[in-house]
C-alpha atoms as a PDB file:
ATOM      1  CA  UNK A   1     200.740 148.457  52.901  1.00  0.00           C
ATOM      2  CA  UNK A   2     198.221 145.680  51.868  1.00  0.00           C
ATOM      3  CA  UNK A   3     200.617 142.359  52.649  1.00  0.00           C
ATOM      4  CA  UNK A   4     203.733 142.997  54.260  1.00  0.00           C
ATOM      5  CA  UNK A   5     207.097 142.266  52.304  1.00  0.00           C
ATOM      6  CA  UNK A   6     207.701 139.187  54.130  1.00  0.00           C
ATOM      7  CA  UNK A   7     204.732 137.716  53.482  1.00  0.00           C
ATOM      8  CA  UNK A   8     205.541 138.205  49.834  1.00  0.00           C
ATOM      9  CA  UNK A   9     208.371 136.622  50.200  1.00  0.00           C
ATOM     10  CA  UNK A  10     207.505 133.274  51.759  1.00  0.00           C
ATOM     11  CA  UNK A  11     204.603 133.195  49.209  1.00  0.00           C
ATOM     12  CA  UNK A  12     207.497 133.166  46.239  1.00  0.00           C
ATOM     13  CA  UNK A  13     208.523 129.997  48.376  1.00  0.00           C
ATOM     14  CA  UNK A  14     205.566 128.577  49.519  1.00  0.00           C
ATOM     15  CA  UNK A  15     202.854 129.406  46.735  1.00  0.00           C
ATOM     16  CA  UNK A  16     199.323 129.415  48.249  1.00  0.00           C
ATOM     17  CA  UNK A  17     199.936 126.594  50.862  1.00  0.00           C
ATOM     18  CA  UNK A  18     198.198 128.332  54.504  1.00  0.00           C
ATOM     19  CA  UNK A  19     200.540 130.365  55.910  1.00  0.00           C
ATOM     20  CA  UNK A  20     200.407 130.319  59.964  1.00  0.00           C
ATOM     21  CA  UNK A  21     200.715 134.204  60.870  1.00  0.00           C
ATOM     22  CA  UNK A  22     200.456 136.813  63.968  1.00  0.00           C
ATOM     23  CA  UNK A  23     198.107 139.382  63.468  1.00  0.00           C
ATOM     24  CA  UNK A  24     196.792 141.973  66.027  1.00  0.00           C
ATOM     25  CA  UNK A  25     193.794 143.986  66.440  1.00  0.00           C
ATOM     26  CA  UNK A  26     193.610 147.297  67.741  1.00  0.00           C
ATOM     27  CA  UNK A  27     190.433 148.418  70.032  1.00  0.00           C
ATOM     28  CA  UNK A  28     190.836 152.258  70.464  1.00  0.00           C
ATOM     29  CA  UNK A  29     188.796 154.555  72.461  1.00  0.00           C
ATOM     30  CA  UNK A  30     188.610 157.885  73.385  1.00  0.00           C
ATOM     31  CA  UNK A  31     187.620 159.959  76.529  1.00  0.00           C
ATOM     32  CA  UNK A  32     184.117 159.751  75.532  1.00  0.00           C
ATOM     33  CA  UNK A  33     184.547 155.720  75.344  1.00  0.00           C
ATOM     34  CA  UNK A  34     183.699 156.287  71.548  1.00  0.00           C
ATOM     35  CA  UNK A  35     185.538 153.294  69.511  1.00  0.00           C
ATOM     36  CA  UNK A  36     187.746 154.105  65.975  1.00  0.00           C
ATOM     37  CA  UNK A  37     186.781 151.634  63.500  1.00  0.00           C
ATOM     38  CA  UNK A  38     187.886 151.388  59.987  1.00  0.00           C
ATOM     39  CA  UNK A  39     185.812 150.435  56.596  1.00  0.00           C
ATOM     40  CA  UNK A  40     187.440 148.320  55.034  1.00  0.00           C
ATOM     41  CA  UNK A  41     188.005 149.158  51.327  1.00  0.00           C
ATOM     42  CA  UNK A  42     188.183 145.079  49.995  1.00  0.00           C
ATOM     43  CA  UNK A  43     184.805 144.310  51.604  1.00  0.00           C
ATOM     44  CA  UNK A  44     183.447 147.478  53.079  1.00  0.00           C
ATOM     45  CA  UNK A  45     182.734 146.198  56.655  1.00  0.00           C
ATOM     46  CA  UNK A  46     183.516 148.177  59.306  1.00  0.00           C
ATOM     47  CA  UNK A  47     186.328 146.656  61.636  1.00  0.00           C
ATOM     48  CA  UNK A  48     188.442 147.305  64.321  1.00  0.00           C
ATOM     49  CA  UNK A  49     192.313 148.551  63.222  1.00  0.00           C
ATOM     50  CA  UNK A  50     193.951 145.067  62.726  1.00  0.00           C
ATOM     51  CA  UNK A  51     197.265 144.118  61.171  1.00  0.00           C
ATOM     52  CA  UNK A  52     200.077 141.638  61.030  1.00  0.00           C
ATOM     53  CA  UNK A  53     203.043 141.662  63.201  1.00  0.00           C
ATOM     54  CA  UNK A  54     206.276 142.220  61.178  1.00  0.00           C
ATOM     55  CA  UNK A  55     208.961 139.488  62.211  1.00  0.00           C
ATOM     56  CA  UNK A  56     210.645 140.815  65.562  1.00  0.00           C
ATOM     57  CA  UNK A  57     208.198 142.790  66.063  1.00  0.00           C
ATOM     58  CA  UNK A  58     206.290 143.579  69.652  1.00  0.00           C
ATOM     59  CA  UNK A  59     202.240 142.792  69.486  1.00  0.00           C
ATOM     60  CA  UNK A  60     201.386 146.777  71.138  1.00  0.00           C
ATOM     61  CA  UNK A  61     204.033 148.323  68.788  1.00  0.00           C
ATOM     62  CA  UNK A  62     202.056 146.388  66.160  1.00  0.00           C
ATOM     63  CA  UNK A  63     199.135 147.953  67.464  1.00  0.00           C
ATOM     64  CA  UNK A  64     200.713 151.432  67.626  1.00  0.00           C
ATOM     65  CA  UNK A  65     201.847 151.135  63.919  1.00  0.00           C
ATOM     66  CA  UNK A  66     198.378 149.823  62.668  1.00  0.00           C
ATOM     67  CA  UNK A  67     196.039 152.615  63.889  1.00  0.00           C
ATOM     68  CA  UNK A  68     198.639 154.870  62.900  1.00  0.00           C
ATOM     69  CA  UNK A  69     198.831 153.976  59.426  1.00  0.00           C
ATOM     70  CA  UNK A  70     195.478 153.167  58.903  1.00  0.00           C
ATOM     71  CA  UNK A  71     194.011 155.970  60.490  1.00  0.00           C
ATOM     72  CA  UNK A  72     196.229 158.932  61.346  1.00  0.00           C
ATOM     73  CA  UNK A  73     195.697 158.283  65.043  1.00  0.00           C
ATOM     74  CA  UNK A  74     198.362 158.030  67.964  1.00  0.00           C
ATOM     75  CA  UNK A  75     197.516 155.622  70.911  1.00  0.00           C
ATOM     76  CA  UNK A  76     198.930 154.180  74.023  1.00  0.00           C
ATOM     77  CA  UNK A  77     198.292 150.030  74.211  1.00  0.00           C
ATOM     78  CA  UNK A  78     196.944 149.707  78.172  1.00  0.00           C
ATOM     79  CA  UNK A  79     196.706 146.301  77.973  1.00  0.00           C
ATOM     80  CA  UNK A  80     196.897 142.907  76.499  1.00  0.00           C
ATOM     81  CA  UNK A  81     192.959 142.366  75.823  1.00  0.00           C
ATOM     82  CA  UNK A  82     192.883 138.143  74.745  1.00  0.00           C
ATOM     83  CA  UNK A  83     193.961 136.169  72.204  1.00  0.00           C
ATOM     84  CA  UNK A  84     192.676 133.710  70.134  1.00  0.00           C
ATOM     85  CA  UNK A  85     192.834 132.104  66.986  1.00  0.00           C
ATOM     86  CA  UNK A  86     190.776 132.936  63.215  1.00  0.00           C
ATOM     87  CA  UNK A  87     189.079 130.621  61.031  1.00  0.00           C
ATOM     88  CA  UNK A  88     191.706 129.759  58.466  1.00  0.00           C
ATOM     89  CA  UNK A  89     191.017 131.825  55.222  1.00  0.00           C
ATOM     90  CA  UNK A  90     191.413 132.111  51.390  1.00  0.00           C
ATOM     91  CA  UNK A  91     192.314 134.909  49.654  1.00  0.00           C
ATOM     92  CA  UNK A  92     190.437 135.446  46.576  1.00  0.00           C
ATOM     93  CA  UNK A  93     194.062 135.403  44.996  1.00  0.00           C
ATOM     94  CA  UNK A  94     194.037 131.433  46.707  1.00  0.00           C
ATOM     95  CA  UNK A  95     196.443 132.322  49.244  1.00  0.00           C
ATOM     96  CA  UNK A  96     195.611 130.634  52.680  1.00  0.00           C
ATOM     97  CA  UNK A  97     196.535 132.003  55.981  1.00  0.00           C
ATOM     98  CA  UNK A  98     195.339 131.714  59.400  1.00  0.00           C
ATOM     99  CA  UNK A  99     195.936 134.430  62.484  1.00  0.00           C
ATOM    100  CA  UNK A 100     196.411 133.992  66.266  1.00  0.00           C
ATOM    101  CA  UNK A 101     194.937 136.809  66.955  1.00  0.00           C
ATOM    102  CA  UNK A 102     195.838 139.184  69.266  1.00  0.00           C
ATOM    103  CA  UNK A 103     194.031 141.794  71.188  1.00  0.00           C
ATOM    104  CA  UNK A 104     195.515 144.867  72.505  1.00  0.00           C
ATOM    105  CA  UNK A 105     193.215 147.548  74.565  1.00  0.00           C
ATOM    106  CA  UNK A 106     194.229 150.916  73.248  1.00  0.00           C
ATOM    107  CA  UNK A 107     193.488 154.983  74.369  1.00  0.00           C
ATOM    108  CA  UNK A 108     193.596 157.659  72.041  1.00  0.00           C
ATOM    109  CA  UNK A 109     196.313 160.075  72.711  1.00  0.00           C
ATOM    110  CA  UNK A 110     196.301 162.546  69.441  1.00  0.00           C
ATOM    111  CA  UNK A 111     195.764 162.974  65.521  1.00  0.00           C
ATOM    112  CA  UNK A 112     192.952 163.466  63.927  1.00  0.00           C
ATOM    113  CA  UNK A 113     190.844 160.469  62.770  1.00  0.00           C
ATOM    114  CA  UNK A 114     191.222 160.086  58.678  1.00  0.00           C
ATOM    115  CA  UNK A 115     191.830 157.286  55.629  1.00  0.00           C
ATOM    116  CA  UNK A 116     195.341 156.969  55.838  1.00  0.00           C
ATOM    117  CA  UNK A 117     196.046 154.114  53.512  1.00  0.00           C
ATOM    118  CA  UNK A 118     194.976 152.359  50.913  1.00  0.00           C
ATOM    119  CA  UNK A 119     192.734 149.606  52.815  1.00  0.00           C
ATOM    120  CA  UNK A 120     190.079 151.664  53.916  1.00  0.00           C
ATOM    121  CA  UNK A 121     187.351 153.402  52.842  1.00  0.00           C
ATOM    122  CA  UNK A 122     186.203 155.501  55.399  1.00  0.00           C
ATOM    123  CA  UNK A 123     187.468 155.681  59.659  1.00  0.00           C
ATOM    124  CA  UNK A 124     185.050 157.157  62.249  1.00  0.00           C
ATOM    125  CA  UNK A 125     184.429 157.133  66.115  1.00  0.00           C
ATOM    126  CA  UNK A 126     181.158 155.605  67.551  1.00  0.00           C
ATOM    127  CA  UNK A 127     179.386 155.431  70.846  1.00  0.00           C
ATOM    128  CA  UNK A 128     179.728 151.960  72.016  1.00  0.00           C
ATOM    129  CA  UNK A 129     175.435 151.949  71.600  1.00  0.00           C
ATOM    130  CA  UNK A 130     175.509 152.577  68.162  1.00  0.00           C
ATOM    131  CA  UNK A 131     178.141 150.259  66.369  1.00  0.00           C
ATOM    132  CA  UNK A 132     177.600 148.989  62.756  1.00  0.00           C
ATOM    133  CA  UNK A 133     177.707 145.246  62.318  1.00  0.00           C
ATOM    134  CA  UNK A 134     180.827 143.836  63.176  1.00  0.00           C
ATOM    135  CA  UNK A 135     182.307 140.753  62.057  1.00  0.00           C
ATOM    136  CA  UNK A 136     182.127 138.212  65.019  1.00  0.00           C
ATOM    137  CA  UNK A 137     185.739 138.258  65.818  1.00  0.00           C
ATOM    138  CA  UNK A 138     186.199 142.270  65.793  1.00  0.00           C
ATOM    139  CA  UNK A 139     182.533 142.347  67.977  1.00  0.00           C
ATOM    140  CA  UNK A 140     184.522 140.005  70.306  1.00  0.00           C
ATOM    141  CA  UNK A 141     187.761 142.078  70.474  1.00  0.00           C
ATOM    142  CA  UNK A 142     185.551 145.298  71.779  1.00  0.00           C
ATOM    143  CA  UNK A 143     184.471 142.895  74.405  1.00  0.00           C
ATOM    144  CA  UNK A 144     187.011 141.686  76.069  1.00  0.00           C
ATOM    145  CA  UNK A 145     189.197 145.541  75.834  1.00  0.00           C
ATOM    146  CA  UNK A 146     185.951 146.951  77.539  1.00  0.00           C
ATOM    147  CA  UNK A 147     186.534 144.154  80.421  1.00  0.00           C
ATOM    148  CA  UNK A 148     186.056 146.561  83.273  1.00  0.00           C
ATOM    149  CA  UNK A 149     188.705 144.206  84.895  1.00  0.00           C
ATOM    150  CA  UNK A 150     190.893 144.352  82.093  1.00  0.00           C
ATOM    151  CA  UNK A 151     191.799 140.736  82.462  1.00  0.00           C
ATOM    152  CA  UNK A 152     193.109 138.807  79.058  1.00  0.00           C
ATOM    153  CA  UNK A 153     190.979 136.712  77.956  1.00  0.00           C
ATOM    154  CA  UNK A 154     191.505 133.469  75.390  1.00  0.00           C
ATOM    155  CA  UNK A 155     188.908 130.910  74.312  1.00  0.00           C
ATOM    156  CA  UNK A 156     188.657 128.446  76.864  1.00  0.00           C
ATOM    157  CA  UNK A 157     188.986 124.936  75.318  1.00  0.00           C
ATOM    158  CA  UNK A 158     189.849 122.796  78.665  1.00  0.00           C
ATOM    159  CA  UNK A 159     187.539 119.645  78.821  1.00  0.00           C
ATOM    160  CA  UNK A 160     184.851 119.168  80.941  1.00  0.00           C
ATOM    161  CA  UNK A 161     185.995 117.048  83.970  1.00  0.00           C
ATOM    162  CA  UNK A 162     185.574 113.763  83.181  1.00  0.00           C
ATOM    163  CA  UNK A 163     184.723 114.071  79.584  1.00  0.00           C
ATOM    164  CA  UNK A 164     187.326 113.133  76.533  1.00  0.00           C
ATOM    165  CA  UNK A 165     190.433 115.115  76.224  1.00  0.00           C
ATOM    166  CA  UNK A 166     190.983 114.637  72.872  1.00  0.00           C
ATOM    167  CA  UNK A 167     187.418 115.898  71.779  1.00  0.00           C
ATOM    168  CA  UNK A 168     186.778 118.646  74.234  1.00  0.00           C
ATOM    169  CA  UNK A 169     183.752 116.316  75.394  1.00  0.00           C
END
């Protein structure tokens, strides 16, 4: 399901005005520490499984849902990965939205990897050597869920010591 009912619903409400909203992004590997990545059917670049969180719903369950849907494929989350925060966006419809984005380190458990929706084109498994390009933000997420320390990691905005607060300087 493209945009979630919800979502449809505010936008009834609010029109195109940006819309502040929780999305998460799914980084799955295998035994082989091949990653699943989607290609995404409204711009054909190859991403990681991302969605948006349905209200009262749990980021890894959101995770668990996503792959799922999008690509036939059942995971465990094993970890929080980072989060962080998109560029806002407009929708070529002139909807605005912007994501905290959340990144949840997943491990395939079963299913076999196949379009299962409507947003993709294609969904395949590839050695962590030979990714296609990535869009900044899903190149990031593989990062930090590869973190052989598995800490969570955010984008680190504190100001130098001494510097300005208020301009990060």
């Amino acid at each position: 399901m493209p945009t979630p009912d919800f979502i449809l619903t505010l936008r009834e409400k609010v029109g195109v005005h940006p819309l502040w909203l929780p999305g998460v992004k799914a980084v799955v590997t295998d035994d082989a520490g091949c990653l699943l990545l989607v290609r995404r059917a409204d711009n054909g670049r190859w991403t990681v499984p991302a969605g948006i969180m349905e209200p009262g719903e749990e980021p890894a369950a959101t995770a668990v849902r996503e792959v799922l849907e999008e690509t036939g494929v059942d995971v465990i989350v094993t970890h929080l990965a980072g989060v962080g925060v998109t560029a806002p966006m407009v929708y070529p419809n002139g909807d605005h939205a912007q994501y905290l984005d959340v990144v949840m380190a997943c491990t395939y458990v079963g299913g076999e990897a196949r379009v299962a929706d409507d947003e993709n084109l294609e969904v395949a498994w590839f050695s962590p050597d030979e990714l296609p390009d990535l869009p900044p933000l899903h190149r990031r997420a593989i990062e930090w869920a590869q973190d052989p320390e598995r800490r969570s990691h955010f984008v680190d905005v504190t100001p130098q010591q001494g510097g300005d607060p208020s301009t990060g300087t």
